[in-house]
PDB file of N, CA and C in Angstrom:
ATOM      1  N   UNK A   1     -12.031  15.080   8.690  1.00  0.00           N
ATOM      2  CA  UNK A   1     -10.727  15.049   8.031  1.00  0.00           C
ATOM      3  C   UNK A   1     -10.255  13.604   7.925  1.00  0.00           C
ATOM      4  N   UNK A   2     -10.027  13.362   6.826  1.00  0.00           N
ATOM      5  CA  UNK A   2      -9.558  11.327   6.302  1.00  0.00           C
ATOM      6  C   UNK A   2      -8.047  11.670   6.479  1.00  0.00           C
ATOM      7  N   UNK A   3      -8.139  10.916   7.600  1.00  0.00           N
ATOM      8  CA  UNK A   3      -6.457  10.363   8.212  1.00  0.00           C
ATOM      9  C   UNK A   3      -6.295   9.013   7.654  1.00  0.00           C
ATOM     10  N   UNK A   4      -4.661   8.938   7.108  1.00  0.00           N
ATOM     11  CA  UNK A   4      -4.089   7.107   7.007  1.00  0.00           C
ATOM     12  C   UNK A   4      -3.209   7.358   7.719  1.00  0.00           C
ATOM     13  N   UNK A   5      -3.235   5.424   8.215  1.00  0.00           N
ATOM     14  CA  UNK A   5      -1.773   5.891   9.381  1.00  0.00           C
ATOM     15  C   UNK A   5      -1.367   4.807   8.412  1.00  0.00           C
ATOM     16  N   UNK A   6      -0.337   4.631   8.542  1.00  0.00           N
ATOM     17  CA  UNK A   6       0.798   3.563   7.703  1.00  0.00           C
ATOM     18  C   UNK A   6       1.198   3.013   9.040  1.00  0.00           C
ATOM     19  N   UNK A   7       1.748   1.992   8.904  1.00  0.00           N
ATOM     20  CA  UNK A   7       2.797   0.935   9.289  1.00  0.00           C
ATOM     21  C   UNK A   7       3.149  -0.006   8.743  1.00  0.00           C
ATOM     22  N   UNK A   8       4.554  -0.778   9.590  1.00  0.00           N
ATOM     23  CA  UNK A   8       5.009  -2.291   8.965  1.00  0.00           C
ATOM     24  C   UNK A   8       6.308  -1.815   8.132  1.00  0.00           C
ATOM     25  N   UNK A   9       6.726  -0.979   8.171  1.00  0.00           N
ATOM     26  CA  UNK A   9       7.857  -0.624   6.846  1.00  0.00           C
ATOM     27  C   UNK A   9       9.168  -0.984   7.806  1.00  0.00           C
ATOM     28  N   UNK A  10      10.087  -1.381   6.955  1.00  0.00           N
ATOM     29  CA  UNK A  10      11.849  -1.252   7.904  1.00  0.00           C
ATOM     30  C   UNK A  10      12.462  -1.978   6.769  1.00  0.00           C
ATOM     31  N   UNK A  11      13.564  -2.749   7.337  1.00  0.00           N
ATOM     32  CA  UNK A  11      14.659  -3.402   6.664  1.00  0.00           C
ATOM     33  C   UNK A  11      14.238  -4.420   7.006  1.00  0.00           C
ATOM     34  N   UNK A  12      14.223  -5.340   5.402  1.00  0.00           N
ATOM     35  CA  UNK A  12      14.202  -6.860   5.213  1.00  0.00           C
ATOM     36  C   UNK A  12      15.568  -7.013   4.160  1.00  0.00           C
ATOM     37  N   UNK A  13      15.887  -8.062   3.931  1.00  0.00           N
ATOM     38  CA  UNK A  13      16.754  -8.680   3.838  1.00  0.00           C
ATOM     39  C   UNK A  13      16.138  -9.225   1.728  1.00  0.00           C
ATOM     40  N   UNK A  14      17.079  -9.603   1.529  1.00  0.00           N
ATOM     41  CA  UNK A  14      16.684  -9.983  -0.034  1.00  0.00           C
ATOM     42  C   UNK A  14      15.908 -11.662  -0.107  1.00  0.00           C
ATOM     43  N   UNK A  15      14.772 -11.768  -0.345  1.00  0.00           N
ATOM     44  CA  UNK A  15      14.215 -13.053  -0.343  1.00  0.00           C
ATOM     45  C   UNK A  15      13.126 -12.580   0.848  1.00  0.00           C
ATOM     46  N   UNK A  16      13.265 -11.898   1.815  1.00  0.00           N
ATOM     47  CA  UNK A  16      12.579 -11.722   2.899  1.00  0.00           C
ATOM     48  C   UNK A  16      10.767 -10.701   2.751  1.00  0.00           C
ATOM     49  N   UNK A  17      10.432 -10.561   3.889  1.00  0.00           N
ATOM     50  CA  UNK A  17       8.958 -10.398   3.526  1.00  0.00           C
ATOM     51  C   UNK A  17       9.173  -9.024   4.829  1.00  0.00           C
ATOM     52  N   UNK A  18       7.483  -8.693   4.529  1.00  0.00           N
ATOM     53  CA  UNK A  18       7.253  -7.448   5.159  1.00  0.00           C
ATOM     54  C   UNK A  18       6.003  -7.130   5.520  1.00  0.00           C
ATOM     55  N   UNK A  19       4.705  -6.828   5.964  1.00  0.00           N
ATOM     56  CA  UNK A  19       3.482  -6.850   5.650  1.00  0.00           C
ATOM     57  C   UNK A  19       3.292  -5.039   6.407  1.00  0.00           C
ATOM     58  N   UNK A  20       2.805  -4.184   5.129  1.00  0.00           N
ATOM     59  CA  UNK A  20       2.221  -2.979   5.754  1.00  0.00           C
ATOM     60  C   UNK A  20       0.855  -2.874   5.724  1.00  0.00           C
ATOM     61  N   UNK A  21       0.303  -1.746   6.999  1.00  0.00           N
ATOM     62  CA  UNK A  21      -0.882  -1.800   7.010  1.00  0.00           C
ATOM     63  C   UNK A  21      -1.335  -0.303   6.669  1.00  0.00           C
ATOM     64  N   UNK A  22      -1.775   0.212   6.637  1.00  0.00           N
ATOM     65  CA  UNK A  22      -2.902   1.510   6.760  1.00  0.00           C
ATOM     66  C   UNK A  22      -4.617   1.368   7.016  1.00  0.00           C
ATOM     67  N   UNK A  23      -4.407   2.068   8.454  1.00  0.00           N
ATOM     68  CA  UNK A  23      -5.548   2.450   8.645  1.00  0.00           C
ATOM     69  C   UNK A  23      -6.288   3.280   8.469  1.00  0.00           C
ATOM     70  N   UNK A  24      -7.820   4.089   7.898  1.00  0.00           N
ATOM     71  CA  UNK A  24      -8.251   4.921   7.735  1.00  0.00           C
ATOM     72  C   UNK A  24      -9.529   5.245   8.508  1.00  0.00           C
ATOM     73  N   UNK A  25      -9.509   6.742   9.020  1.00  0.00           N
ATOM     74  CA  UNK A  25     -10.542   7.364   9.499  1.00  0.00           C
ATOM     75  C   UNK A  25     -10.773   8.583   9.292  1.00  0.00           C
ATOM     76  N   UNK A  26     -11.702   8.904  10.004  1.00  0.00           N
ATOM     77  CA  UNK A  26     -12.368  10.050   9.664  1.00  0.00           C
ATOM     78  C   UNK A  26     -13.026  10.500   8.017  1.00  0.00           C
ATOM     79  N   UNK A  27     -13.688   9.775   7.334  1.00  0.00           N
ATOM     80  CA  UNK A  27     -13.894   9.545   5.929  1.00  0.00           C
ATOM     81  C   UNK A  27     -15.617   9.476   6.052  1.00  0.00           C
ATOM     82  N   UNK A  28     -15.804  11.061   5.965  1.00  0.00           N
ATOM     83  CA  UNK A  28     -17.548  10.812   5.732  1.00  0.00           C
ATOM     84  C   UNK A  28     -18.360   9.848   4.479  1.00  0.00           C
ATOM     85  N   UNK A  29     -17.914   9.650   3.520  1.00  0.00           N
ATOM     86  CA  UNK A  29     -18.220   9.038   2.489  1.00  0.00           C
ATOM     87  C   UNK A  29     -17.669   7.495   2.682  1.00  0.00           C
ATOM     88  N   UNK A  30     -18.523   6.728   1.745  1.00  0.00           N
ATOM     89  CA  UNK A  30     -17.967   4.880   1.716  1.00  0.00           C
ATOM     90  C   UNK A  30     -16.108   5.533   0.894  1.00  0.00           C
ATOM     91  N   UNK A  31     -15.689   4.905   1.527  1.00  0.00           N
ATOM     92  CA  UNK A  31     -14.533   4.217   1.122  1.00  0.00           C
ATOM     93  C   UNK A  31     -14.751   3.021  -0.515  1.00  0.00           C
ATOM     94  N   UNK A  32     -13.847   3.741  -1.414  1.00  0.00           N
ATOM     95  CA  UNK A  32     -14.213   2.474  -2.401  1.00  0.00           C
ATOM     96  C   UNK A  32     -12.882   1.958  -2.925  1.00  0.00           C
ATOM     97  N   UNK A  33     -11.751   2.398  -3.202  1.00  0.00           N
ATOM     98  CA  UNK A  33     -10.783   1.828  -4.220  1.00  0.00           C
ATOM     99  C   UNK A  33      -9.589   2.136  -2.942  1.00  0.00           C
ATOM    100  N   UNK A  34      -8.531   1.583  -2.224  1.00  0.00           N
ATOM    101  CA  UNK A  34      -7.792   1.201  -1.373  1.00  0.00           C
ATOM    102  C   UNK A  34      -6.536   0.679  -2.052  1.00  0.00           C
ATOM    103  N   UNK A  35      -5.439   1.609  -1.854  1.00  0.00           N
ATOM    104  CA  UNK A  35      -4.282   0.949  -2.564  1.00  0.00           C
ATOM    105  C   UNK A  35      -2.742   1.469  -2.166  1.00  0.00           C
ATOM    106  N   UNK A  36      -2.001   0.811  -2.495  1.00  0.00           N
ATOM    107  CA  UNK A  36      -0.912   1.146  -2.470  1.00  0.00           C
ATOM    108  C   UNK A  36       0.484   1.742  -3.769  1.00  0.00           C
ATOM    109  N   UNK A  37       1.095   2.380  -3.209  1.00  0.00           N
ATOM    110  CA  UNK A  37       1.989   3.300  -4.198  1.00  0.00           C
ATOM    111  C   UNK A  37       3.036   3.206  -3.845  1.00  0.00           C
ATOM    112  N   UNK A  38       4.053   3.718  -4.431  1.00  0.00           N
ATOM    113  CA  UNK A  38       5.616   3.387  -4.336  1.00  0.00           C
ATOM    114  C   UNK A  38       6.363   4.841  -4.949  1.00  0.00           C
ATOM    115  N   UNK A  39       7.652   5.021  -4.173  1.00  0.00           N
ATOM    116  CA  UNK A  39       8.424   6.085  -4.976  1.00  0.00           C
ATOM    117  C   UNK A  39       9.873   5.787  -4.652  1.00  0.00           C
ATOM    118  N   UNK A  40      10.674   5.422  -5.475  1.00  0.00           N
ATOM    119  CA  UNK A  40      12.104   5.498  -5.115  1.00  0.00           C
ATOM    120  C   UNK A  40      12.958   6.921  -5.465  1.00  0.00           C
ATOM    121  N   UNK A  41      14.082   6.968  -5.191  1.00  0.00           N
ATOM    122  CA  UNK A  41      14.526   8.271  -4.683  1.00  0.00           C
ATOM    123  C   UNK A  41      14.564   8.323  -6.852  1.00  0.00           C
ATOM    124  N   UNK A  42      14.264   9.476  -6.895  1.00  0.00           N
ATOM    125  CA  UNK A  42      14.740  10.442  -8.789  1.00  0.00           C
ATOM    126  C   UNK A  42      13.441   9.386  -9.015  1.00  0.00           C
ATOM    127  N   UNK A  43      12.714   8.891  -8.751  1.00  0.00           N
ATOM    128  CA  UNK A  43      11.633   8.186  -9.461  1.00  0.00           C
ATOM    129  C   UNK A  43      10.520   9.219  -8.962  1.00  0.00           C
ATOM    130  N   UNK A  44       8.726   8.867 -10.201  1.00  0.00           N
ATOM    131  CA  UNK A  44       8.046   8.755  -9.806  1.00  0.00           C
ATOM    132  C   UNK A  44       7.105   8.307  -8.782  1.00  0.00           C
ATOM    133  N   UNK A  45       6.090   8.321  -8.312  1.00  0.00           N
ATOM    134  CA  UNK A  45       5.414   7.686  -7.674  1.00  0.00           C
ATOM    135  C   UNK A  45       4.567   6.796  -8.383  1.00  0.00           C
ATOM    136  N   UNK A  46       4.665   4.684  -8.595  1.00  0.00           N
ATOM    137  CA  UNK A  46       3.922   4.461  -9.339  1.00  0.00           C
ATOM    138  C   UNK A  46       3.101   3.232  -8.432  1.00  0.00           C
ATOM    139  N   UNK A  47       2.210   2.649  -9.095  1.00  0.00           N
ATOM    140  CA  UNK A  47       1.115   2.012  -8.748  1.00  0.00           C
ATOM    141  C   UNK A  47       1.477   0.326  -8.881  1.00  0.00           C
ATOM    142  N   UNK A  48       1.617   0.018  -6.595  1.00  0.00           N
ATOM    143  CA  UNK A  48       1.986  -1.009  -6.849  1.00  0.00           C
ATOM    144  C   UNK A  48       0.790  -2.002  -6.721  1.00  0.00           C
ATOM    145  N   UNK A  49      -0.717  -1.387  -5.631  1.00  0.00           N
ATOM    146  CA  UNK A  49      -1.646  -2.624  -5.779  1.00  0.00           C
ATOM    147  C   UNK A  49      -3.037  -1.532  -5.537  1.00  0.00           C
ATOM    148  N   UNK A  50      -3.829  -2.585  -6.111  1.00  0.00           N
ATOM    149  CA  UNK A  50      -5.109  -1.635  -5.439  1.00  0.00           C
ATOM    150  C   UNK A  50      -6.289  -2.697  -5.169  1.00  0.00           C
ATOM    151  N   UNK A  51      -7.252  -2.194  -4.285  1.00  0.00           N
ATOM    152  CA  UNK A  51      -8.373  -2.807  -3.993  1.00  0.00           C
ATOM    153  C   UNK A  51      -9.615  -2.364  -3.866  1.00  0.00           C
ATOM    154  N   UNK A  52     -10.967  -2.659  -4.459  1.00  0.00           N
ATOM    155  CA  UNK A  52     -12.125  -2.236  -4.592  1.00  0.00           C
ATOM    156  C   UNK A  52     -12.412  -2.926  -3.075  1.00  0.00           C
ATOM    157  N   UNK A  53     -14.348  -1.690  -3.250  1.00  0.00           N
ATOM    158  CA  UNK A  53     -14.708  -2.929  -1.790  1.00  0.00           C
ATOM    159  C   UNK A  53     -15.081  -3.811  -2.376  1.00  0.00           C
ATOM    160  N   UNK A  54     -15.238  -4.157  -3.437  1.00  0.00           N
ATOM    161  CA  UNK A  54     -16.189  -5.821  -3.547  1.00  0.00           C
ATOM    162  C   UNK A  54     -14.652  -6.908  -3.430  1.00  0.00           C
ATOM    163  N   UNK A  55     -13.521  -6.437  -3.579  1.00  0.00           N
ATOM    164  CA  UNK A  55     -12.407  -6.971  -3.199  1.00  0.00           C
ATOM    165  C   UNK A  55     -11.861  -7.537  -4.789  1.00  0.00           C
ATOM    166  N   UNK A  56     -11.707  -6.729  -5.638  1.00  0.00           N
ATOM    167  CA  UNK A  56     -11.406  -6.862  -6.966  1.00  0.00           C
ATOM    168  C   UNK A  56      -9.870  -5.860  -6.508  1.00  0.00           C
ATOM    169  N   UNK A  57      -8.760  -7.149  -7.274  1.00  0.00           N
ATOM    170  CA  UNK A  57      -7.589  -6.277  -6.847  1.00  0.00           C
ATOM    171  C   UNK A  57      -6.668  -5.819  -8.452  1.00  0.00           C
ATOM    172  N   UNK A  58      -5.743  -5.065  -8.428  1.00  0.00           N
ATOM    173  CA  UNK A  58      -5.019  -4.840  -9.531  1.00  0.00           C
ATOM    174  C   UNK A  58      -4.050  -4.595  -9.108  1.00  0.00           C
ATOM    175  N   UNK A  59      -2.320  -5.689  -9.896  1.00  0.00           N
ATOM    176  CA  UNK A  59      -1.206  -5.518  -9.332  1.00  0.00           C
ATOM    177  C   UNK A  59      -0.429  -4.405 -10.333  1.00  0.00           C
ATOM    178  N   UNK A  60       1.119  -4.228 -10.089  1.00  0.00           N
ATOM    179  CA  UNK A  60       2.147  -3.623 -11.216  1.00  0.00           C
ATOM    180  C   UNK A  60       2.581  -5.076 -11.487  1.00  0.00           C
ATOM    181  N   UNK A  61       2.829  -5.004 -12.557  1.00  0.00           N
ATOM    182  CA  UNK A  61       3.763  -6.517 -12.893  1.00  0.00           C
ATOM    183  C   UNK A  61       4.492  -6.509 -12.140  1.00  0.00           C
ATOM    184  N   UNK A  62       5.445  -5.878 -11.776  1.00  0.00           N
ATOM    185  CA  UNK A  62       6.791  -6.129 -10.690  1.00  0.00           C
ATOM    186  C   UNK A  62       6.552  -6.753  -9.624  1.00  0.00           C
ATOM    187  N   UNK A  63       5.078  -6.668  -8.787  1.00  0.00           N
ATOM    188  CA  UNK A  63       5.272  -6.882  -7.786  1.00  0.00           C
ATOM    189  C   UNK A  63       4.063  -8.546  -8.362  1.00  0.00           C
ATOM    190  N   UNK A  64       3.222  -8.610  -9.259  1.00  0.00           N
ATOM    191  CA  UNK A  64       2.624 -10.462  -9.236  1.00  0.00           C
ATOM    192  C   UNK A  64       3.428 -11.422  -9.120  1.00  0.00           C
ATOM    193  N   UNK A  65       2.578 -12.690  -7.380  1.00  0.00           N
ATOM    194  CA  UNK A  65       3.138 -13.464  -7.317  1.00  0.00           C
ATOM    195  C   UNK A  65       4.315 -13.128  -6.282  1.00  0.00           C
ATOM    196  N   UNK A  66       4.684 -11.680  -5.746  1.00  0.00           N
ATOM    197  CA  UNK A  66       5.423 -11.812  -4.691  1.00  0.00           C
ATOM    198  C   UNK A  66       3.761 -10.995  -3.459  1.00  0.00           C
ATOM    199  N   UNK A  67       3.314  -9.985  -3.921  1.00  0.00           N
ATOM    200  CA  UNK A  67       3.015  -8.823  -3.310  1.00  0.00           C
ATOM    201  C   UNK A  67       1.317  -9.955  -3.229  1.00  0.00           C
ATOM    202  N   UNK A  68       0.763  -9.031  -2.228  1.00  0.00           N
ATOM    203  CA  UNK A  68      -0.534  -9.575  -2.102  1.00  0.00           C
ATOM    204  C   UNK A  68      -1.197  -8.571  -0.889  1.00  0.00           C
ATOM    205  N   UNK A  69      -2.246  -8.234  -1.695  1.00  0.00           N
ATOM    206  CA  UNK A  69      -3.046  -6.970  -1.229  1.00  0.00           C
ATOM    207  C   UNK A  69      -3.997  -7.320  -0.492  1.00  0.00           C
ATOM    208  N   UNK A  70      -5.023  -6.760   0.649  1.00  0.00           N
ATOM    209  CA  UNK A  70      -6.102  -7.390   0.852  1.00  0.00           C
ATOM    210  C   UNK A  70      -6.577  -6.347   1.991  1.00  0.00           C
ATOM    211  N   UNK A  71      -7.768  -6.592   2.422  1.00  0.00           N
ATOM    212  CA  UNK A  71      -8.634  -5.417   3.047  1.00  0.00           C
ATOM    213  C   UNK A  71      -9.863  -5.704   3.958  1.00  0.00           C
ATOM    214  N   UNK A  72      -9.572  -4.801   5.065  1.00  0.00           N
ATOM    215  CA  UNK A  72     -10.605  -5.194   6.317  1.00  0.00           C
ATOM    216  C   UNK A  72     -11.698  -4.177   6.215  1.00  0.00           C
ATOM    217  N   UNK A  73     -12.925  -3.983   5.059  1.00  0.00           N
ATOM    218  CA  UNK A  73     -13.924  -3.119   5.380  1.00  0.00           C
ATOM    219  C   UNK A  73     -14.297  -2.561   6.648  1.00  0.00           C
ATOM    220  N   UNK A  74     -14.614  -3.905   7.796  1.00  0.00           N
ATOM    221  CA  UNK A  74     -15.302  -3.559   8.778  1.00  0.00           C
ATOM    222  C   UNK A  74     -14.268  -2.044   9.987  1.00  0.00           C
ATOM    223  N   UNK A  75     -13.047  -2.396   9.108  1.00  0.00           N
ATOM    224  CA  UNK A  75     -11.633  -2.028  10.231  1.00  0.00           C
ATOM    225  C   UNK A  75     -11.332  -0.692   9.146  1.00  0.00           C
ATOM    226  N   UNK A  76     -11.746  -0.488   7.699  1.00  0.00           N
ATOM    227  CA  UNK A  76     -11.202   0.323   6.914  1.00  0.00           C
ATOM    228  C   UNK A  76      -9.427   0.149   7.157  1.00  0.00           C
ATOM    229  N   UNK A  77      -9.190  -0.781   6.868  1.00  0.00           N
ATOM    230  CA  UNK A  77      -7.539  -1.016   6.350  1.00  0.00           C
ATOM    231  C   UNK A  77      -7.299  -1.777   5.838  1.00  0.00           C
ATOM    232  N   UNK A  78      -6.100  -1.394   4.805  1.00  0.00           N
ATOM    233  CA  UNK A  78      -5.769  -2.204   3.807  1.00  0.00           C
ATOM    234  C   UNK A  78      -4.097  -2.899   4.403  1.00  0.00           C
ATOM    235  N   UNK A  79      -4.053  -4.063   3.962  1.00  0.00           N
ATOM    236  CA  UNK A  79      -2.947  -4.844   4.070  1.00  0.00           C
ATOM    237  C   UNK A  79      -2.251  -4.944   2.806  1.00  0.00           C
ATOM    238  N   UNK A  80      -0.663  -4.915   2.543  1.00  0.00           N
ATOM    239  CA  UNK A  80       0.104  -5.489   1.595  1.00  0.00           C
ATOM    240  C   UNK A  80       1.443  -6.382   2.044  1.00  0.00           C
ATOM    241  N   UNK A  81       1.110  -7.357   1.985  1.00  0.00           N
ATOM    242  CA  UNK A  81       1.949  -8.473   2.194  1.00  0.00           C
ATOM    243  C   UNK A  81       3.070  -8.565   0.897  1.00  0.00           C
ATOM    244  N   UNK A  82       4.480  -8.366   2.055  1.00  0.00           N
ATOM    245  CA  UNK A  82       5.553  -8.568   0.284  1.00  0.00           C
ATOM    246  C   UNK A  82       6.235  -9.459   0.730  1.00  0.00           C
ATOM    247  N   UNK A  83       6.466 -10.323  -0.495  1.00  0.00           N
ATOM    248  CA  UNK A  83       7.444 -11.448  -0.100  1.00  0.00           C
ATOM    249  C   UNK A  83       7.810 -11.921  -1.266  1.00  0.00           C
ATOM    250  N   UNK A  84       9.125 -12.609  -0.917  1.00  0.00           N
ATOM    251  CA  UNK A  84      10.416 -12.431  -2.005  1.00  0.00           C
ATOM    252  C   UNK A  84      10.913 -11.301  -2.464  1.00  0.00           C
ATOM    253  N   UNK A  85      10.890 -10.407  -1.536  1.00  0.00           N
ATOM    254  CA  UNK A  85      11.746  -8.957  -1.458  1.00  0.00           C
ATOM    255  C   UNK A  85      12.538  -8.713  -2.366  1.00  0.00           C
ATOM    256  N   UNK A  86      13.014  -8.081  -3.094  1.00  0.00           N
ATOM    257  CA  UNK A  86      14.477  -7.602  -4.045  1.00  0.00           C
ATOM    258  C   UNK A  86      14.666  -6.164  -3.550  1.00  0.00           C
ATOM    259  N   UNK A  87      15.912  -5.598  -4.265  1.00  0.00           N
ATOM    260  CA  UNK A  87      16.822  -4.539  -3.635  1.00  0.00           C
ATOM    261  C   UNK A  87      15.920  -3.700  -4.548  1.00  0.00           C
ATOM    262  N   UNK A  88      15.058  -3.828  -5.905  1.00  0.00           N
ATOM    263  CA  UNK A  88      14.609  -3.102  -6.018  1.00  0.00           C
ATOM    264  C   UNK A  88      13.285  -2.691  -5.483  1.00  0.00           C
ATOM    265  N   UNK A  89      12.676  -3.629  -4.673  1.00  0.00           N
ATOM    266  CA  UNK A  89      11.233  -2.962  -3.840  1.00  0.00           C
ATOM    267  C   UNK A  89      11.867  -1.870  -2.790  1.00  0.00           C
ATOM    268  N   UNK A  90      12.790  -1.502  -2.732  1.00  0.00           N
ATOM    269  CA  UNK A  90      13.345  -0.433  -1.951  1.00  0.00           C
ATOM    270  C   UNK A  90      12.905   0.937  -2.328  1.00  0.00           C
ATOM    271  N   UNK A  91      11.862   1.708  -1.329  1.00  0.00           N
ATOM    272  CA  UNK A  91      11.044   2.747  -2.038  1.00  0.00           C
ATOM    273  C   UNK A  91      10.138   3.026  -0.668  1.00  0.00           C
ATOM    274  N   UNK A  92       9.705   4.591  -0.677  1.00  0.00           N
ATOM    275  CA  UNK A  92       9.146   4.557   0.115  1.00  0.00           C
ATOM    276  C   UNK A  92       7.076   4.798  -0.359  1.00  0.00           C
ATOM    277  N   UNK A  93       6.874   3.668   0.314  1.00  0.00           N
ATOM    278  CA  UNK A  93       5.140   3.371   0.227  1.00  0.00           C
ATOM    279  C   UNK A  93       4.306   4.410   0.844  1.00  0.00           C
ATOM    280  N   UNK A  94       3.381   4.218   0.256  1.00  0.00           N
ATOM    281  CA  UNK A  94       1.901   5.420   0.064  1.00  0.00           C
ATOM    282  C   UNK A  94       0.867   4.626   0.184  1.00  0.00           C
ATOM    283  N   UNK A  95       0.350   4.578   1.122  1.00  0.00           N
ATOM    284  CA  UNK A  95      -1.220   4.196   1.478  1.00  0.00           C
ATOM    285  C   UNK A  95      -2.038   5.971   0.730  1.00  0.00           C
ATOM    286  N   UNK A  96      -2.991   5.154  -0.445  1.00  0.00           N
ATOM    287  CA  UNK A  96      -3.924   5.647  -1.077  1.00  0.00           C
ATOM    288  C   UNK A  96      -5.704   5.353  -0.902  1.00  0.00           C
ATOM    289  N   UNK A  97      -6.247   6.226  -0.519  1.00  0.00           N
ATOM    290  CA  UNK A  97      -7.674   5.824  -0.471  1.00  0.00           C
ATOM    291  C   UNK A  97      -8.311   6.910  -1.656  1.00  0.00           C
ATOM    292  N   UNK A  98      -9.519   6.099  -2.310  1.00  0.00           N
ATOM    293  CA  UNK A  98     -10.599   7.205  -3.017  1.00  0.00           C
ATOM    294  C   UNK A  98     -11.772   6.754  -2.277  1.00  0.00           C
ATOM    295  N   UNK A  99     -12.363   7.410  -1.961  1.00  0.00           N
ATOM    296  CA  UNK A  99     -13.736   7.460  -1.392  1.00  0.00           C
ATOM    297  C   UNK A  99     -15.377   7.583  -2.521  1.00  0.00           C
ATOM    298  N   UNK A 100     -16.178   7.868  -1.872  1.00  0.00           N
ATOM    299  CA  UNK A 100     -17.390   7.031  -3.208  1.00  0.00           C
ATOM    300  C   UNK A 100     -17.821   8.559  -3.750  1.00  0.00           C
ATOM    301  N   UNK A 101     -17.036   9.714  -3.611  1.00  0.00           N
ATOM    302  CA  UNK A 101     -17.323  11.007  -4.178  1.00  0.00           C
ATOM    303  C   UNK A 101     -15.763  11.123  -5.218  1.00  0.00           C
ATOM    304  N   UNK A 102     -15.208  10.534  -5.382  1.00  0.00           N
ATOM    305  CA  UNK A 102     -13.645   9.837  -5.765  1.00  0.00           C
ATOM    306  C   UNK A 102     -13.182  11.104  -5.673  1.00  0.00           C
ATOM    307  N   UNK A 103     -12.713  11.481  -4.256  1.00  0.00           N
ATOM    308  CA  UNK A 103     -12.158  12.274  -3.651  1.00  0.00           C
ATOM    309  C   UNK A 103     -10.808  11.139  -3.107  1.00  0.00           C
ATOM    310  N   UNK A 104      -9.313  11.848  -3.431  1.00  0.00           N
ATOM    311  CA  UNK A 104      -8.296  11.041  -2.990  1.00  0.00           C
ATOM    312  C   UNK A 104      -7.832  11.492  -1.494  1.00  0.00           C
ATOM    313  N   UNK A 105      -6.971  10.314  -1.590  1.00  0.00           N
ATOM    314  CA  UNK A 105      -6.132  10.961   0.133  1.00  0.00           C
ATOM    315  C   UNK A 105      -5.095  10.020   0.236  1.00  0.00           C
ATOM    316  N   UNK A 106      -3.766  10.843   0.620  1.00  0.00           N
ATOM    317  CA  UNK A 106      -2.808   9.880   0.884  1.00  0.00           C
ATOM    318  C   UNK A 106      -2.022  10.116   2.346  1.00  0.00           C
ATOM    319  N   UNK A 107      -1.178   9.343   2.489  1.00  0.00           N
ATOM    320  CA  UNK A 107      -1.030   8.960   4.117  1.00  0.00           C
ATOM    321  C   UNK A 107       0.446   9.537   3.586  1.00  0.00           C
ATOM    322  N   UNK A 108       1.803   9.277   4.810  1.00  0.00           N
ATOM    323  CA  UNK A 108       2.065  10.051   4.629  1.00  0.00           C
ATOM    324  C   UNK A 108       3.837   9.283   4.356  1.00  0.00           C
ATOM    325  N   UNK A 109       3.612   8.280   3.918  1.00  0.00           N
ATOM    326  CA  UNK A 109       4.749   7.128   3.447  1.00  0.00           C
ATOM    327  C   UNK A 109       5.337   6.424   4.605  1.00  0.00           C
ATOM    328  N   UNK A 110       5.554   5.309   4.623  1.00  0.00           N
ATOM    329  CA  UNK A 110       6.876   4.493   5.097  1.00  0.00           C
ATOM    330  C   UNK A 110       7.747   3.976   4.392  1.00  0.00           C
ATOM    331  N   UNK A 111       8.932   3.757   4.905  1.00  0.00           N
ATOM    332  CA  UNK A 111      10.071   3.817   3.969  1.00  0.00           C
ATOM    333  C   UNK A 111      10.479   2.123   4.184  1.00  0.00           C
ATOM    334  N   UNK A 112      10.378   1.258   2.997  1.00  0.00           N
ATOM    335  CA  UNK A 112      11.153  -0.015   3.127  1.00  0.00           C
ATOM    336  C   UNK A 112      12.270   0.066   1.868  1.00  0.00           C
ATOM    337  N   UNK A 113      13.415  -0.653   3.325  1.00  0.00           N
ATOM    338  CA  UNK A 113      14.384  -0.849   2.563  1.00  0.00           C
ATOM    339  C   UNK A 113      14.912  -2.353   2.468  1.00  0.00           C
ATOM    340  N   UNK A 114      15.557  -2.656   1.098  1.00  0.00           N
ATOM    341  CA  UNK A 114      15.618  -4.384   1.171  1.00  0.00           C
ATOM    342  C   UNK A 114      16.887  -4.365   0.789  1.00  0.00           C
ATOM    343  N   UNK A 115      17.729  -5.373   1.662  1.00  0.00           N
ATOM    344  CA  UNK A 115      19.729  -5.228   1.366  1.00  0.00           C
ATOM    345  C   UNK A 115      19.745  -5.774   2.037  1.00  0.00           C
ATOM    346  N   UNK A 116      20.985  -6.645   2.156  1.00  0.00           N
ATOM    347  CA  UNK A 116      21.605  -7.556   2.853  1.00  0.00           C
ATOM    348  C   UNK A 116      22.879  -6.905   3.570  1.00  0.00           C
TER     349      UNK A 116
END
């Protein structure tokens, strides 16, 4: 059974930073595409970063140049570093994995909030 654990989420401040992690286990298959998601409250859930294993990443515009994705194969976890925060990255995050049968799995959110 493919467990994510999330962490790193809380209250930052506007201008301020945050770094979440998710870890993954239990995943009989390679791990291939690693990413992160977003949902604010009456919103969708949309696509804020993602990462292959060869380490090929893809942002949302909203977040290039603040957000920065990145990934520990050996550890299976993905990192997203945010910085220069706004009131609108306020949303709660989704650690996403597809695996090499592109079977999905998602974790089970942390909630960041950004306000002064």
């Amino acid at each position: 059974q493919v467990q994510l654990v999330e962490s790193g989420g809380g209250l930052a401040q506007p201008g301020g930073s945050l770094r979440l992690s998710c870890a993954a286990s239990g995943s009989a298959y390679s791990i291939d595409v690693m990413g992160w998601y977003r949902q604010a409250p009456g919103t969708e859930r949309d696509l804020v970063a993602t990462i292959n294993s060869g380490g090929f990443t893809n942002y949302a515009d909203s977040v290039k140049g603040r957000f920065t994705i990145s990934r520990d194969n050996a550890k299976n976890t993905v990192y997203l570093q945010m910085n220069t925060l706004k009131p609108d990255d306020t949303a709660v995050y989704y650690c996403n994995l597809r695996n090499a049968i592109r079977r999905t799995y998602w974790g089970q959110g942390t909630h960041v909030t950004v306000s002064s």
